[in-house]
Protein backbone atom coordinates (compact mmCIF):
# COMPACT_ATOMS: atom_id res chain seq x y z
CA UNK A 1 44.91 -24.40 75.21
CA UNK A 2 46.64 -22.27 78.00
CA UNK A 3 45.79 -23.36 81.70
CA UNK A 4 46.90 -20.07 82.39
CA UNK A 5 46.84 -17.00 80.96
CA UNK A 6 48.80 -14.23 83.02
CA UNK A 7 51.84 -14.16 84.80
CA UNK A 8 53.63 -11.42 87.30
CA UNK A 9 57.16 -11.73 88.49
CA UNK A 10 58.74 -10.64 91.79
CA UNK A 11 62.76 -10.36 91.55
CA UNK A 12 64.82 -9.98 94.79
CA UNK A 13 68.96 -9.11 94.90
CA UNK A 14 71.01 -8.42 92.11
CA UNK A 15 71.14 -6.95 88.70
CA UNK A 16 71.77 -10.95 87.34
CA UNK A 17 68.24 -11.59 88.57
CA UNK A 18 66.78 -9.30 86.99
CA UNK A 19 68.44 -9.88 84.05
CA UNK A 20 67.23 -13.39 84.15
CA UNK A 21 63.75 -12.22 85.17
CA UNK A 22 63.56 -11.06 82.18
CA UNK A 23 64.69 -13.38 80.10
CA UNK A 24 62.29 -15.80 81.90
CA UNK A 25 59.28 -13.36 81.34
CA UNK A 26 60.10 -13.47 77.28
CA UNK A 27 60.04 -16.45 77.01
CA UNK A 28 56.43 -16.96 78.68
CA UNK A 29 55.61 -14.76 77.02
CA UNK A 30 56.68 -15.85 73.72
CA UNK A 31 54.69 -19.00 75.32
CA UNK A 32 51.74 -17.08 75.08
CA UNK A 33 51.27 -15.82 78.14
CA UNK A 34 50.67 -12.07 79.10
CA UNK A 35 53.25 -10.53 81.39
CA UNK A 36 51.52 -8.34 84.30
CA UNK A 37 51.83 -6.19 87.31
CA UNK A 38 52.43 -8.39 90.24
CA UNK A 39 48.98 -6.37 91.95
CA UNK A 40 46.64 -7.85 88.90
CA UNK A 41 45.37 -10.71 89.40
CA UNK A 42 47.97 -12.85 88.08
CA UNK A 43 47.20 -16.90 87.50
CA UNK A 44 51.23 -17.39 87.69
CA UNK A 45 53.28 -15.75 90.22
CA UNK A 46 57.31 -16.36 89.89
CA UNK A 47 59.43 -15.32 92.38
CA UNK A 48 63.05 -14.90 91.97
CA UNK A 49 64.81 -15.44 95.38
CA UNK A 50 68.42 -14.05 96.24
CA UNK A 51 70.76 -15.65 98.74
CA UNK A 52 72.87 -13.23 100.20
CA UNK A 53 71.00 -11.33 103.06
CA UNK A 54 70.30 -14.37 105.76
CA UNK A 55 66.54 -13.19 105.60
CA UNK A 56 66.03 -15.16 102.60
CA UNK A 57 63.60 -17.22 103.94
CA UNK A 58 61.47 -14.75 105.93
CA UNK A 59 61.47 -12.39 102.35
CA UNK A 60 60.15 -15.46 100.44
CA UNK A 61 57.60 -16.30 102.88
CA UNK A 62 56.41 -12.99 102.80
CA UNK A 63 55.94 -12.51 99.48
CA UNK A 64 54.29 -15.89 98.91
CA UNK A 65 51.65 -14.57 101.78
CA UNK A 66 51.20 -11.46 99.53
CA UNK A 67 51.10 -13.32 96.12
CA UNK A 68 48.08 -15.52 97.73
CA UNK A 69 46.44 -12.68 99.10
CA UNK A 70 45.99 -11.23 95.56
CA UNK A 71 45.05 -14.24 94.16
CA UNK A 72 44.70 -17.77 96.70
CA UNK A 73 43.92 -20.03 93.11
CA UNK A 74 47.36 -18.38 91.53
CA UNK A 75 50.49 -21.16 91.02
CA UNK A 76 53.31 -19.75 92.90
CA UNK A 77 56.75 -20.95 91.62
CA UNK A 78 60.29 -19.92 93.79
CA UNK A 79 63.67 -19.95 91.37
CA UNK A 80 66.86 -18.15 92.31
CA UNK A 81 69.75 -18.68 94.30
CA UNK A 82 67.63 -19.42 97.95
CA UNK A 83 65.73 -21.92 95.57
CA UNK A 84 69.19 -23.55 94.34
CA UNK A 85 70.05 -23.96 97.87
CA UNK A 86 67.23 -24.49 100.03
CA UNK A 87 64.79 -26.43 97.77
CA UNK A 88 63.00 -28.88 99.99
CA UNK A 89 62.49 -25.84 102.56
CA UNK A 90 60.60 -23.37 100.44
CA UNK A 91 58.55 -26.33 99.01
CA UNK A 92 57.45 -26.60 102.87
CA UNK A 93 56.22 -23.47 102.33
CA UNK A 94 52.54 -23.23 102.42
CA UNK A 95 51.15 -22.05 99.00
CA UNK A 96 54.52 -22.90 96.96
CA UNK A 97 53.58 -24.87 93.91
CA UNK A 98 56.75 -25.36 92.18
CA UNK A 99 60.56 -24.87 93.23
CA UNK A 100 63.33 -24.90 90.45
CA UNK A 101 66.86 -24.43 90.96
CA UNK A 102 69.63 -23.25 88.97
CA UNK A 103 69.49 -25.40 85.39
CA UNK A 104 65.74 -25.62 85.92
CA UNK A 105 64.42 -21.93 86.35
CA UNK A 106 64.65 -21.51 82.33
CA UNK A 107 62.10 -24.33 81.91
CA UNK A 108 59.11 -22.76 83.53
CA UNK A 109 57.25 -22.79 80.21
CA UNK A 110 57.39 -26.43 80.17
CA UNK A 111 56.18 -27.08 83.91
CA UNK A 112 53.35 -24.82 83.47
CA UNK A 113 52.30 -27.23 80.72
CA UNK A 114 51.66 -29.64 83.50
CA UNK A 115 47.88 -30.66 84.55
CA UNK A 116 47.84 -31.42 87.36
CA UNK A 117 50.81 -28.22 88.75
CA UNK A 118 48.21 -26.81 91.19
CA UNK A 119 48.08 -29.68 93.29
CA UNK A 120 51.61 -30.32 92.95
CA UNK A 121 54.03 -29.01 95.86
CA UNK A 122 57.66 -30.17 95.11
CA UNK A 123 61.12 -28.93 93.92
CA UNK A 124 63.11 -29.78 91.44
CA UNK A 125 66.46 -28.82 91.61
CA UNK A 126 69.77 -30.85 90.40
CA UNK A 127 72.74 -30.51 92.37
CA UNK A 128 74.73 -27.62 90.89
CA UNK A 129 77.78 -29.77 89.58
CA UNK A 130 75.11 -30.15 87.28
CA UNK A 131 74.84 -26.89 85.80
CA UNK A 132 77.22 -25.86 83.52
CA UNK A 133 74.86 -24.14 79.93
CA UNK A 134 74.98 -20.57 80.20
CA UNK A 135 71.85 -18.74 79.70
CA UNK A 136 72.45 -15.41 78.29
CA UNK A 137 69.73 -12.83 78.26
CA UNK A 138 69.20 -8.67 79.37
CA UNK A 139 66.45 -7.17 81.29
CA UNK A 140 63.95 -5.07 79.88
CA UNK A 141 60.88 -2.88 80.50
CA UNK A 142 62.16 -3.56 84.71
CA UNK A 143 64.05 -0.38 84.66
CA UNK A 144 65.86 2.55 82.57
CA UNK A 145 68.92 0.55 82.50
CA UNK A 146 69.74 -3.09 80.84
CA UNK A 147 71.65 -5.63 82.68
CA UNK A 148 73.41 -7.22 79.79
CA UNK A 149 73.67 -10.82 81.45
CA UNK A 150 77.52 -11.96 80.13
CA UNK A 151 78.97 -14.17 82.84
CA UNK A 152 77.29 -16.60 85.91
CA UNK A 153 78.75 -18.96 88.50
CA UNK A 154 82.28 -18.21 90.42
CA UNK A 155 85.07 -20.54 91.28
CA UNK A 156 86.46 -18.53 93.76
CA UNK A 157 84.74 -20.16 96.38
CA UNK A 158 85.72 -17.54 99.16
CA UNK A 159 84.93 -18.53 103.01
CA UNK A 160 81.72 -16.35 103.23
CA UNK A 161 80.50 -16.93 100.13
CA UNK A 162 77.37 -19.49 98.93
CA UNK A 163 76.94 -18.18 95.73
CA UNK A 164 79.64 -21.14 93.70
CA UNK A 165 77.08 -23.68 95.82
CA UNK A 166 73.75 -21.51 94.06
CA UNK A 167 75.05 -20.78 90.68
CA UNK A 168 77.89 -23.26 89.92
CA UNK A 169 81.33 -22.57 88.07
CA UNK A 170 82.19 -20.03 86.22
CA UNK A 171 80.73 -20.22 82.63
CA UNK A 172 79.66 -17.36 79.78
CA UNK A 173 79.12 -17.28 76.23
CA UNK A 174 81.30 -16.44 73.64
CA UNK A 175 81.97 -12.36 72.75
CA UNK A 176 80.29 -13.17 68.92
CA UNK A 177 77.13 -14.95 71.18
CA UNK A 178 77.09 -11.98 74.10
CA UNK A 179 77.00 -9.24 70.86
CA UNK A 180 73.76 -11.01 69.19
CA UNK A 181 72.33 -9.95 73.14
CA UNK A 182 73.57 -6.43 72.91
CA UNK A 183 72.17 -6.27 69.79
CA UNK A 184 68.66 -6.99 70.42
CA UNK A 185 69.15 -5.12 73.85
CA UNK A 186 69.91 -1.92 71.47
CA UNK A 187 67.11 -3.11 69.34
CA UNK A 188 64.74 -3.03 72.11
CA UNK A 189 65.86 0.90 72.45
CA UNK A 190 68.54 0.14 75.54
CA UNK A 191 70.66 3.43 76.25
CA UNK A 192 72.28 2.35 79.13
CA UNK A 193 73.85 -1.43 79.65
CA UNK A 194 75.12 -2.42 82.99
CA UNK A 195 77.66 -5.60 82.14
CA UNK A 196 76.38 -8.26 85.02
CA UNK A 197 76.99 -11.35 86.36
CA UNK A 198 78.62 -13.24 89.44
CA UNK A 199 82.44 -12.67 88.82
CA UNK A 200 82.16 -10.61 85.09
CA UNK A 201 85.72 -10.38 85.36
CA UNK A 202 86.17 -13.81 84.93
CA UNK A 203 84.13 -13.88 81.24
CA UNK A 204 85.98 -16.12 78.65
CA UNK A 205 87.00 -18.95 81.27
CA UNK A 206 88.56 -21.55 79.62
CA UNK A 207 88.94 -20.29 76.43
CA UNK A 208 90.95 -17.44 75.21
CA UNK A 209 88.30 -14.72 75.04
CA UNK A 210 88.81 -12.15 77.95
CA UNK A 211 86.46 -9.39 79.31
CA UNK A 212 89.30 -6.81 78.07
CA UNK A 213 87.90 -8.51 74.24
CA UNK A 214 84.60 -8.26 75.14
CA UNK A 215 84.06 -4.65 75.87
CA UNK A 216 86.46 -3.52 72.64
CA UNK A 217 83.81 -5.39 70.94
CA UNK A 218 80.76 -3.75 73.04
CA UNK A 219 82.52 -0.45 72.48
CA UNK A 220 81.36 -0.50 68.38
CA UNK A 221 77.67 -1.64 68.70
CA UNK A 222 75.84 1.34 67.36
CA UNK A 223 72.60 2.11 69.60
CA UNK A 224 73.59 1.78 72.90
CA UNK A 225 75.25 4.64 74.09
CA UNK A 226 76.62 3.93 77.43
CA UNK A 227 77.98 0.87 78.74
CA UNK A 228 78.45 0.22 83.08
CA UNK A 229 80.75 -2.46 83.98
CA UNK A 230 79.17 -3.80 87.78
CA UNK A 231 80.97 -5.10 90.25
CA UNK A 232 84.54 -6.75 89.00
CA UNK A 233 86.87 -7.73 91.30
CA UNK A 234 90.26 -6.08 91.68
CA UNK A 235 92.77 -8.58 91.18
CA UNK A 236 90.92 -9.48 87.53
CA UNK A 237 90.52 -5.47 86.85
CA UNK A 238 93.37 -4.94 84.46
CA UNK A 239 95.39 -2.05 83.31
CA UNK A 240 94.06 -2.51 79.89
CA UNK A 241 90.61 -2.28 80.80
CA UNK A 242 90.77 0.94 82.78
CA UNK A 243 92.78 2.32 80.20
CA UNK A 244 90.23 1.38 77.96
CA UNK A 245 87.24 2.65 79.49
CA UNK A 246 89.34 6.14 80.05
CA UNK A 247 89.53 6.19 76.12
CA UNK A 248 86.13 5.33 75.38
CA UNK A 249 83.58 7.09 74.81
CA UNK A 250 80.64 4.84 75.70
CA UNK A 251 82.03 3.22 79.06
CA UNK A 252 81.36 5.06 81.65
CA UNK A 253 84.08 6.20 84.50
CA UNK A 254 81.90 4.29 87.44
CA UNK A 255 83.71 1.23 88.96
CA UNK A 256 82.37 -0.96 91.66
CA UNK A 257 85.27 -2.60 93.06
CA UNK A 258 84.35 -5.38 96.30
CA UNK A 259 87.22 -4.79 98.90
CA UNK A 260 85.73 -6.67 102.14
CA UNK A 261 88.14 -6.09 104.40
CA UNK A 262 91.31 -3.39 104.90
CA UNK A 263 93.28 -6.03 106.49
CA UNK A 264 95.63 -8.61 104.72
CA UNK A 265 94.94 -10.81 107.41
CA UNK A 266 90.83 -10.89 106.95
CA UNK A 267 91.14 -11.04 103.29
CA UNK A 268 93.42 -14.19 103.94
CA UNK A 269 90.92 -15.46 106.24
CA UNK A 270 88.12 -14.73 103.66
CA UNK A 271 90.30 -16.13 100.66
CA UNK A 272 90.26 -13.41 98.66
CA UNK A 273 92.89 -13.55 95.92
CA UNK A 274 94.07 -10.41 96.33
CA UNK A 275 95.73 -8.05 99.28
CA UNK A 276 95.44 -4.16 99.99
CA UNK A 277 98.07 -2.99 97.90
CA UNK A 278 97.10 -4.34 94.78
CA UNK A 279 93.47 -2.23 95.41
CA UNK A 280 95.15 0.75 96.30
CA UNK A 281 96.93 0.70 92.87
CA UNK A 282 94.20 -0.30 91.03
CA UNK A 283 92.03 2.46 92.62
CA UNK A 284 95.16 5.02 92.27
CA UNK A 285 95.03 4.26 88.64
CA UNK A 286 92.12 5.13 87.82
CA UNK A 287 91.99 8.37 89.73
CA UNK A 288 95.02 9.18 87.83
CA UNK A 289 93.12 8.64 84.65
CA UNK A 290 89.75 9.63 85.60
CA UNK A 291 89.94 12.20 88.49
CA UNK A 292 85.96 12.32 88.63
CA UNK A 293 85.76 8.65 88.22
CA UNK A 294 83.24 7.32 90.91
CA UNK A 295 84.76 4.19 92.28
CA UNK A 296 81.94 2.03 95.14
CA UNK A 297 83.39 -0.44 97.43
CA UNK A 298 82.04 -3.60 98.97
CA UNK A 299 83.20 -4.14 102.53
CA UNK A 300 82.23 -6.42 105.43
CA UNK A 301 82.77 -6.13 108.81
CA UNK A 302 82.04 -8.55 111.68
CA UNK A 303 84.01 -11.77 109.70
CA UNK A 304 85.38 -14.29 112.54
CA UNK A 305 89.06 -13.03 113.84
CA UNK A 306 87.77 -9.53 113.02
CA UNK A 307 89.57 -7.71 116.36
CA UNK A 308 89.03 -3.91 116.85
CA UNK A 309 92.71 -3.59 115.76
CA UNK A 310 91.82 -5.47 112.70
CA UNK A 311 88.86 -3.36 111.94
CA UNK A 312 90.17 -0.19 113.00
CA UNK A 313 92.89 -1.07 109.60
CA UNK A 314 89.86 -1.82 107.70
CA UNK A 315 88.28 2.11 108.93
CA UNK A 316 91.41 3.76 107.95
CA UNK A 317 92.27 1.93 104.74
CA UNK A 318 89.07 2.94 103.51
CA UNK A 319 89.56 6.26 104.81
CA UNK A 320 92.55 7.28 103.15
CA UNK A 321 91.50 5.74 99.99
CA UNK A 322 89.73 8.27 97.24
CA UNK A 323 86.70 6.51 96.65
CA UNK A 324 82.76 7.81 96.57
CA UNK A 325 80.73 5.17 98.30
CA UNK A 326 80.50 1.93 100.34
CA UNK A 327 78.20 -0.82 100.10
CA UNK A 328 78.27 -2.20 103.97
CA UNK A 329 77.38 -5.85 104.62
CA UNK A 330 77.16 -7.35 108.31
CA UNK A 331 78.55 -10.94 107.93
CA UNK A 332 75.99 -13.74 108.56
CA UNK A 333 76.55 -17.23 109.25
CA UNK A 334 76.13 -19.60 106.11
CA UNK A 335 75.71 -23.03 106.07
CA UNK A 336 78.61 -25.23 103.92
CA UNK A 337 81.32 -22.10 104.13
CA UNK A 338 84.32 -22.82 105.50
CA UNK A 339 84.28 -19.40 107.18
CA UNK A 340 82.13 -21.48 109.97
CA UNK A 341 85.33 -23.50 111.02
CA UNK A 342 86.99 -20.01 112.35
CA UNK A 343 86.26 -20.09 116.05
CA UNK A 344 86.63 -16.66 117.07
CA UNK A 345 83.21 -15.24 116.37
CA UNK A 346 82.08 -11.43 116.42
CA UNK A 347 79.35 -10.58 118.79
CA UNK A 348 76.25 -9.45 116.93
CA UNK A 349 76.22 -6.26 118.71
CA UNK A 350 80.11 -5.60 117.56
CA UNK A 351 79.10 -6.60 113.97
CA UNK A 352 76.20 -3.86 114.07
CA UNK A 353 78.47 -1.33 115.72
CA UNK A 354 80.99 -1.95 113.14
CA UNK A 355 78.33 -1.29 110.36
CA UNK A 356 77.10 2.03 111.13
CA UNK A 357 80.75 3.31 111.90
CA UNK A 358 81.31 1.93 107.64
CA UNK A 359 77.83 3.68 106.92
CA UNK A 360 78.72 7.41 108.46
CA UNK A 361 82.38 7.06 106.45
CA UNK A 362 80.28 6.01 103.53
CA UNK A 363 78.40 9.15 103.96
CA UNK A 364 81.28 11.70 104.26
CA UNK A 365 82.59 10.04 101.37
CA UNK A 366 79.65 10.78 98.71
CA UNK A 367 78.91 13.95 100.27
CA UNK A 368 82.68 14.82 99.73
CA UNK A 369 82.57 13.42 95.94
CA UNK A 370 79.07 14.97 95.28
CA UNK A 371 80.53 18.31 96.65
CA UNK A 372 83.41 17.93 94.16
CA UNK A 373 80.93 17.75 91.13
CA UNK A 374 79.05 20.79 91.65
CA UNK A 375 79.03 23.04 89.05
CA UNK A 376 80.62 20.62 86.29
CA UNK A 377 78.36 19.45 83.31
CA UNK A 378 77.48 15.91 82.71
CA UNK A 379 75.22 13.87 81.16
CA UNK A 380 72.10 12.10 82.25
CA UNK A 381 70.06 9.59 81.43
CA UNK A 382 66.57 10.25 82.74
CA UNK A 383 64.24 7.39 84.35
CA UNK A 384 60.47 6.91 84.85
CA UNK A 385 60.19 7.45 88.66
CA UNK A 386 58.54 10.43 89.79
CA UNK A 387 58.22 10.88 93.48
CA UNK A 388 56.40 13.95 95.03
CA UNK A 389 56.67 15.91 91.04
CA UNK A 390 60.09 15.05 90.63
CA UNK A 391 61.79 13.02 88.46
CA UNK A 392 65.67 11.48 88.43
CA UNK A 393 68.79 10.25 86.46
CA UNK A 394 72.26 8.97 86.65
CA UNK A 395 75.14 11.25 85.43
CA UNK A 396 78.01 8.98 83.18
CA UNK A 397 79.99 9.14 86.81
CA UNK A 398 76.93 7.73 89.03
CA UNK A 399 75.51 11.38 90.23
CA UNK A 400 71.88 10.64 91.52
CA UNK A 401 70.09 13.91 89.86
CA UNK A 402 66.64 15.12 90.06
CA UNK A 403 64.28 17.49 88.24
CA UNK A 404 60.70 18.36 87.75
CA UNK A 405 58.88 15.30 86.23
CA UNK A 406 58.87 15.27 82.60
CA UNK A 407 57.61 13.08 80.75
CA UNK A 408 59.59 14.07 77.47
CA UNK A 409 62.67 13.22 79.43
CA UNK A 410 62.44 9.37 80.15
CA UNK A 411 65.21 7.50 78.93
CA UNK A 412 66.76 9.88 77.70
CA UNK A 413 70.14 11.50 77.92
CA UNK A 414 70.34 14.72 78.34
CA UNK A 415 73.36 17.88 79.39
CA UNK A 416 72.82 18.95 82.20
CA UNK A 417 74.52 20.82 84.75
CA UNK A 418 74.85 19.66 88.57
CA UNK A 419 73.68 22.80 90.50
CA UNK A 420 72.99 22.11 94.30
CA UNK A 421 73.16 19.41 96.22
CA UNK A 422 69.67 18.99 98.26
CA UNK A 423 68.80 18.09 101.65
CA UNK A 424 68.32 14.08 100.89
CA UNK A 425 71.87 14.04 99.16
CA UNK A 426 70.34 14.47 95.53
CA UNK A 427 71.92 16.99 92.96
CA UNK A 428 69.45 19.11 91.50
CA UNK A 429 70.18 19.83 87.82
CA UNK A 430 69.24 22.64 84.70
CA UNK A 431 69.32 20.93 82.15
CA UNK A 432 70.61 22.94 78.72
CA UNK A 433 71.20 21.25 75.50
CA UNK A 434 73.83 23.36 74.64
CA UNK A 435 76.31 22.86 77.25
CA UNK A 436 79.18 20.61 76.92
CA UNK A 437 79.83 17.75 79.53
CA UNK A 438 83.27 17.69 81.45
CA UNK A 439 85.44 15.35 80.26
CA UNK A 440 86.29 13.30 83.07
């Protein structure tokens, strides 16, 4: 007999949390327990914490306050990365039953089981030389899109960067295990899969299975019709692959591509395994081969030894580069990074300075790609939001779109054909099934 009978999730961060969200939820579910809107009275709330904003802990607090608000008898269990790292903390939390790191968040079936769990306020979480099963999993019913879990954990172990310490080495399953997922992703009527993990680039570790074999193998399952490959890094981006997804006709032309910094000295600083030129050839090939290719860059600014020399490199790098978006991050202090043994600090006021100066380049560059895709016809696969009557999509090349909200449309893929770009940076479409999309 069930203690409890319903159970709401709240995911924070990344597409691999949500990915494991839901593989979580299914398996409560297939528990017995009935998934539900986080607003409905749930008897189970889980909460799946992220790491890498340094608000963590104000974010989790605040959404345990709102979790008891809705229902003060209701377990509350924290997982995720901030529970991996910071156990005993969030089990100070008032209202936290349960805290489970890294190799224990897939158990939360069997802790439920437990009588006497509302009384309880502890954590359990193994340090994460520990961990080393990979979980493989894909979201579902959370959004249009899948995220096709295939790779977690990093050894990369760069200096501002706590995610090896929250998710362990780099591990993933084999490419016959990670099709048996994209199977019953396309089973569960998928049309979109978004590859995820921590360092996806790194898939096959230690064995001789490589990402380039996995998405040949991707490429033939019937169902899913496009595949995304997330954020790779550029030194493990290969020619093959981008020749590859040129070819295909299922992956996409959207790379996300983290840079950090324009200067060879930061990224040395940071550890990165790469330098500048190697990105500007990888991002110059696959212009040449994809000329509407949208390619999104992660940068930071404010690392220590960041001078205005340094970051003025970083501004003009990125400026001269042909790329379609940034993804800014201010850098934060972490605890047990050796970034923190670099004395020469960034004011927070330079950091913040720095940010919006990446933001308005970020800006000029999308408007600038947008601009260049008016008038060409793509393809777009249509979501659920509405907002004020209107509805939206992704083109195969990462277009935001819009257009009156119809139901008939969601999740599906339609031709369409970019038309104006409106006020709030959004490309208003007609849609026309008889129009061809643009090869890009």
């Amino acid at each position: 007999m069930l203690q409890f009978k319903k159970v709401a999730f709240y995911t924070l961060g990344c597409k691999l949390n949500f990915s494991e969200t839901s593989t979580i939820a299914r398996q409560l579910v297939d528990a017995g327990y009935a998934r539900v809107q986080f607003e409905d009275d749930p008897d189970v709330f889980v909460i799946n914490t992220c790491s890498v904003t340094d608000n963590a802990d104000k974010k989790c607090r605040w959404i345990v306050r709102k979790a008891l608000r809705i229902n003060p008898e209701a377990v509350v269990i924290v997982i995720g990365c901030y529970a991996q790292l910071k156990p005993q903390e969030i089990a100070e939390i008032p209202g936290v039953n349960l805290v489970l790191g890294a190799e224990e968040k897939f158990n939360v079936a069997a802790y439920l089981e437990e009588q006497d769990i509302l009384n309880k306020n502890r954590a359990e979480a193994r340090e994460i030389k520990h961990t080393k099963e990979f979980i493989p999993g894909f979201s579902s019913q959370d959004r249009t899109r899948t995220f096709l879990k295939v790779q977690d954990g990093c050894n990369y172990f760069c200096a501002f960067c706590t995610i090896p310490l929250a998710r362990g080495r780099s591990r993933s399953a084999s490419i016959e295990e990670t099709l048996k997922v994209a199977h019953e992703a396309a089973a569960a009527g998928a049309k979109e899969v978004v590859l995820t993990g921590v360092n996806i680039g790194d898939f096959g570790h230690g064995s001789d299975e490589n990402l380039f074999g996995l998405i040949k193998e991707l490429d033939k399952v019937e169902g899913i019709e496009r595949y995304r490959i997330s954020s790779i890094e550029p030194n493990l981006l290969t020619d093959e692959i981008i020749d590859f997804v040129a070819k295909s006709e299922k992956f996409v032309p959207h790379f996300h591509i983290p840079l950090q910094s324009g200067s060879d000295a930061i990224l040395a600083a940071m550890r990165r395994r790469y330098r500048t030129e190697l990105y500007r050839n990888r991002i110059e090939r696959i212009k040449k081969l994809m000329p509407d290719a949208c390619i999104g860059v992660d940068v930071i600014v404010g690392f220590p030894g960041e001078s205005d020399e340094l970051f003025d490199e970083t501004h003009r790098f990125l400026g001269d580069l042909d790329i379609s978006y940034l993804h800014v991050f201010t850098y934060s202090e972490r605890p047990n990074t050796t970034a923190l043994r670099i004395d020469d600090v960034v004011p927070q006021k330079i950091r913040q300075e720095r940010n919006k100066k990446l933001r308005m380049l970020s800006h000029k560059k999308k408007k600038a790609f947008y601009f260049d895709q008016l008038e060409s016809n793509r393809r777009v696969l249509f979501e659920a939001e509405e907002d004020g009557g209107m509805m939206f999509g992704f083109t195969e090349n990462y277009v935001k779109v819009k257009t009156p909200y119809n139901a008939d449309l969601v999740n599906q893929i339609k031709d369409v054909r970019l038309s104006e770009i409106d006020r709030d940076g959004v490309m208003k479409v007609s849609i026309n099934e008889t129009v061809q999309p643009t090869v890009c």
